[in-house]
N, C-alpha and C. Protein backbone atom coordinates (compact mmCIF):
# COMPACT_ATOMS: atom_id res chain seq x y z
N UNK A 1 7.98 -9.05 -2.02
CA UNK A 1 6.73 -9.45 -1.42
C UNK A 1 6.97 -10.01 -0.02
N UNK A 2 8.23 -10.66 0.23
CA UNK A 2 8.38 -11.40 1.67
C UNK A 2 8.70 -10.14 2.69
N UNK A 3 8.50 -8.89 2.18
CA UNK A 3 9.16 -7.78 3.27
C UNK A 3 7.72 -7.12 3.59
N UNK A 4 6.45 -7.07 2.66
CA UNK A 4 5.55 -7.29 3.00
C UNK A 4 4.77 -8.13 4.15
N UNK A 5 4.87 -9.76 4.05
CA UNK A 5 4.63 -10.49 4.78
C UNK A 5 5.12 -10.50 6.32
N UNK A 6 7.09 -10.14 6.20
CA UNK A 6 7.23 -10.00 7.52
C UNK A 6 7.40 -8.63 8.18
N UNK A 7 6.98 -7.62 7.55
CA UNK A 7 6.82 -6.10 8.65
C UNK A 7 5.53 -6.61 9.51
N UNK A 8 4.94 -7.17 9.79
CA UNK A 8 4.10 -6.99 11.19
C UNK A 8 3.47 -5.70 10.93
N UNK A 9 2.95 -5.02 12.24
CA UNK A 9 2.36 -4.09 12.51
C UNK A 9 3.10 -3.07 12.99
N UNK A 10 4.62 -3.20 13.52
CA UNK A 10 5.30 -2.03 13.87
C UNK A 10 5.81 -1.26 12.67
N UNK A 11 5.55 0.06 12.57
CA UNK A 11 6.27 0.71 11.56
C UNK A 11 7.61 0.95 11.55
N UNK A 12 8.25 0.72 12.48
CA UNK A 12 9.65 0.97 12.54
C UNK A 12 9.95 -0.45 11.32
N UNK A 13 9.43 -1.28 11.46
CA UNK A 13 9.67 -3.23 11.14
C UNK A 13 9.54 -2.89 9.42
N UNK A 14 8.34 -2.43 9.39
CA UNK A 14 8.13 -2.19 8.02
C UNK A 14 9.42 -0.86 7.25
N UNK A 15 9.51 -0.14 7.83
CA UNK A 15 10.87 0.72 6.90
C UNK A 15 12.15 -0.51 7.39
N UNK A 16 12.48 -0.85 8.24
CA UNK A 16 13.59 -1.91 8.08
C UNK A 16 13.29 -2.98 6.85
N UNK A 17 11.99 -3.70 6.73
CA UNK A 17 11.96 -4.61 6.16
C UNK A 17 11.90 -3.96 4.57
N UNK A 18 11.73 -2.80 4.22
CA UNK A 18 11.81 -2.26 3.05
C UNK A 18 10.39 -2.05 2.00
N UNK A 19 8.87 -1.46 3.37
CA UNK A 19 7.91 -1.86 2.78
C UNK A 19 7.38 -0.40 1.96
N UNK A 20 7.79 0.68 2.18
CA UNK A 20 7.98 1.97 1.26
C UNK A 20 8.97 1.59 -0.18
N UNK A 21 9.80 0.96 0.25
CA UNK A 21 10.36 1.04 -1.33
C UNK A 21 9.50 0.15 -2.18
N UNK A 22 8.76 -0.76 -1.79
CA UNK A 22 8.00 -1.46 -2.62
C UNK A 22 7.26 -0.48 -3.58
N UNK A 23 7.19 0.60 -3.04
CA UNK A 23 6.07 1.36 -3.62
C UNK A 23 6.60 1.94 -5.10
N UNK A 24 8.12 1.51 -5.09
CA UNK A 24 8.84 1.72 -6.64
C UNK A 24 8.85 0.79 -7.27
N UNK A 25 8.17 -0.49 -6.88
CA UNK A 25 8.66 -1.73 -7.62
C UNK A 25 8.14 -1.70 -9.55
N UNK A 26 8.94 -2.70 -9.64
CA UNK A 26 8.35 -2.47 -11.36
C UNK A 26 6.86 -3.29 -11.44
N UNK A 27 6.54 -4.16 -10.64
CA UNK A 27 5.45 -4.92 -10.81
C UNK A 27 4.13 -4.32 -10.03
N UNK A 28 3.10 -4.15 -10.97
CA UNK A 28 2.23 -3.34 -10.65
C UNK A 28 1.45 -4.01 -9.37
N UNK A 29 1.18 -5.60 -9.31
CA UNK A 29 0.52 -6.33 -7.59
C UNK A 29 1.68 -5.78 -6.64
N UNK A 30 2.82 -5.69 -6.93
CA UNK A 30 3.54 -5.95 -5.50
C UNK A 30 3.74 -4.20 -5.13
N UNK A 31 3.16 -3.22 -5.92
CA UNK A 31 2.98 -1.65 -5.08
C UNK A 31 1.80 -1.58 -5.09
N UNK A 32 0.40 -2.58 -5.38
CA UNK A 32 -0.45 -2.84 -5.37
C UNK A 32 -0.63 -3.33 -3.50
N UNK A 33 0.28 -4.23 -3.40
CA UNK A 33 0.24 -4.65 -1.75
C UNK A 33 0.95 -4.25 -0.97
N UNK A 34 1.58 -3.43 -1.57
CA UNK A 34 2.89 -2.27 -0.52
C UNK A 34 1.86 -1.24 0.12
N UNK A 35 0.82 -1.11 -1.14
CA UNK A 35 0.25 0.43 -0.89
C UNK A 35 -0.86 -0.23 0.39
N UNK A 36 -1.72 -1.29 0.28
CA UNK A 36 -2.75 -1.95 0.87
C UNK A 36 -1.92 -2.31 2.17
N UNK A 37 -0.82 -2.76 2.28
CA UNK A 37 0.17 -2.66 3.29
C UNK A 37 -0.10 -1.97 4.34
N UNK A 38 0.35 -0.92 3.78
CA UNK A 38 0.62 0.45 4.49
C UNK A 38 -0.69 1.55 5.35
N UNK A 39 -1.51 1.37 4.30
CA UNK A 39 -2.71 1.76 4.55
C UNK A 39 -3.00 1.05 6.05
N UNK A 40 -3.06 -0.24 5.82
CA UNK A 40 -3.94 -1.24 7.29
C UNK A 40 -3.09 -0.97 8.49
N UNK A 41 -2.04 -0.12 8.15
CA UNK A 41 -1.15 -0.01 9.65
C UNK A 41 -1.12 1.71 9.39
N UNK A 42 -1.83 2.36 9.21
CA UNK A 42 -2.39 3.79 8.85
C UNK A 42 -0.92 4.79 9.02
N UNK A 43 -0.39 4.45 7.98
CA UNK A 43 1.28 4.86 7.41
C UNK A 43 0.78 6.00 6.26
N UNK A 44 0.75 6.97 6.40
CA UNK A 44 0.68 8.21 5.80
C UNK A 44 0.46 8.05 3.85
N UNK A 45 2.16 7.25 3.63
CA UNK A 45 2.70 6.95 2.37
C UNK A 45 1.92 5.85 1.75
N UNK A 46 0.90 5.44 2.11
CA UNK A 46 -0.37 4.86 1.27
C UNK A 46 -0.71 5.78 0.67
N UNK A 47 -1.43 7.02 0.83
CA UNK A 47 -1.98 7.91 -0.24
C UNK A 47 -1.21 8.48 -1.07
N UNK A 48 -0.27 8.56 -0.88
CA UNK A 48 1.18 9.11 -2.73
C UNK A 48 1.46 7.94 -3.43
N UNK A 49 1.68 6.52 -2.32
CA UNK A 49 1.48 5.39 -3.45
C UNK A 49 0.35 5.30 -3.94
N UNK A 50 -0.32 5.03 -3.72
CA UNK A 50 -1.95 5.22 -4.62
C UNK A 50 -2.03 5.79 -6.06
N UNK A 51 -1.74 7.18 -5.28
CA UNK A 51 -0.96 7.82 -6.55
C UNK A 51 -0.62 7.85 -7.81
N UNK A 52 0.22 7.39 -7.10
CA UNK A 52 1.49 7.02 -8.27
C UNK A 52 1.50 5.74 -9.25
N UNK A 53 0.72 5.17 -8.56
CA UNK A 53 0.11 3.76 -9.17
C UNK A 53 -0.29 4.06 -10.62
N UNK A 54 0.53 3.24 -11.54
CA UNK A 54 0.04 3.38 -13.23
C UNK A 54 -1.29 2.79 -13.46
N UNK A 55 -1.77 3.52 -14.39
CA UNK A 55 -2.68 2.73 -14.72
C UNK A 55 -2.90 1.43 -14.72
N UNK A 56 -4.38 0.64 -14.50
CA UNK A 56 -4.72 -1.04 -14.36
C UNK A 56 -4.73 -1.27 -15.99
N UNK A 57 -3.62 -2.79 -16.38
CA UNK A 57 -3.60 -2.87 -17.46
C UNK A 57 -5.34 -3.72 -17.84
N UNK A 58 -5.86 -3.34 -19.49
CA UNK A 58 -6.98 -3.95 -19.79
C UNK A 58 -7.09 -4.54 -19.56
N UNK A 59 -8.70 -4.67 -18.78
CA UNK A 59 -9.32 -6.42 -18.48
C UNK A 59 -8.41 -6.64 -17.10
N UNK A 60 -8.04 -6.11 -16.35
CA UNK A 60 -8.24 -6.02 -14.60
C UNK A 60 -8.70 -5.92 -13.89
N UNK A 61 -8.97 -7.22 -12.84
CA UNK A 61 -10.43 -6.72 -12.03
C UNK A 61 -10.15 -5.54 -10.95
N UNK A 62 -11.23 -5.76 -10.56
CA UNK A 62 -11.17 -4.36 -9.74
C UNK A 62 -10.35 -4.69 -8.21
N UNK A 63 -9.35 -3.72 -7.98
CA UNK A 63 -8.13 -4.05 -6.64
C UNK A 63 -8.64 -3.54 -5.42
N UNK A 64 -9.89 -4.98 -4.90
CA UNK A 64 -10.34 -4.14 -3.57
C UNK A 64 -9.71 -3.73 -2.41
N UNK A 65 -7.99 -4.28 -2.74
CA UNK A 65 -7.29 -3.96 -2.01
C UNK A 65 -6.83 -2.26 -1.76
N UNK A 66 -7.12 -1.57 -2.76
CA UNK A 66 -6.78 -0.27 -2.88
C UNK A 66 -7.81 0.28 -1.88
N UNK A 67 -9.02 0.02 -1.94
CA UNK A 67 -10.17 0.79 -0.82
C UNK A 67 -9.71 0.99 0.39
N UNK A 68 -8.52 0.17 1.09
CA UNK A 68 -8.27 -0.24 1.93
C UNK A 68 -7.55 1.91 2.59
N UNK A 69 -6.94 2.36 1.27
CA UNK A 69 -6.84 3.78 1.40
C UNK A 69 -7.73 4.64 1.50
N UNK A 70 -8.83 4.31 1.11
CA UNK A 70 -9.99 4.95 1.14
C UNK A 70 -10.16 5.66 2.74
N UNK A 71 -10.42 3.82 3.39
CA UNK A 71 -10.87 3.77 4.29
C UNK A 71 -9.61 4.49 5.58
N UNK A 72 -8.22 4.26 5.40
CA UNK A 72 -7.70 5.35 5.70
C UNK A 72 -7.95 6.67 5.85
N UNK A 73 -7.83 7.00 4.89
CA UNK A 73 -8.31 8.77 4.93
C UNK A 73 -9.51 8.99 5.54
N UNK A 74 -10.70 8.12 5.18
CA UNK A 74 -11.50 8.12 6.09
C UNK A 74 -11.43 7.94 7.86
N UNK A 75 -10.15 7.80 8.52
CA UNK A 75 -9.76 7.41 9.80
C UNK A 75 -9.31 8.04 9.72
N UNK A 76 -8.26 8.83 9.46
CA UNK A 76 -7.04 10.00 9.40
C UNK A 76 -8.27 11.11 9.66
N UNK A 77 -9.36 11.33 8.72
CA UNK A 77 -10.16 12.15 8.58
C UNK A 77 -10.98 12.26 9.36
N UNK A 78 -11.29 11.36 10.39
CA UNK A 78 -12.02 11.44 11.62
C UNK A 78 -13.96 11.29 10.70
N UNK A 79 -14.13 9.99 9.52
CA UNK A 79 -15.29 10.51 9.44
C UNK A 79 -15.47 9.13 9.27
């Protein structure tokens, strides 16, 4: 989670700081905020983490952090 916090906005910062591999972690929040990460600095590898994301275990609220890809593709997508 702290490689999260300190990638900044440069993408070079974020693959040094190790914010793609998050996207393997075993804990479902922390590729939960790898993926929401990635997205807000419009890094491609938000939409395969998304993905790949297991199912929300029962009785999880809803991760408005994930929209955050939405709204990506929606910018990538020019709409």
């Amino acid at each position: 989670m702290a490689a999260l916090l300190s990638a900044g906005a440069d993408p070079d910062a974020r693959d040094e700081h190790g914010t793609p591999a998050l996207l393997d972690d075993a804990s479902r929040p922390v590729r939960v905020s790898a993926v929401h990460g990635l997205a807000r600095h419009d890094d491609e590898r938000c939409v395969e983490g998304a993905r790949r994301l297991p199912p929300a275990p029962p009785g999880t609220s809803y991760e408005y952090d994930l929209d955050e890809v939405w709204r990506y593709e929606r910018r990538r997508d020019g709409r």
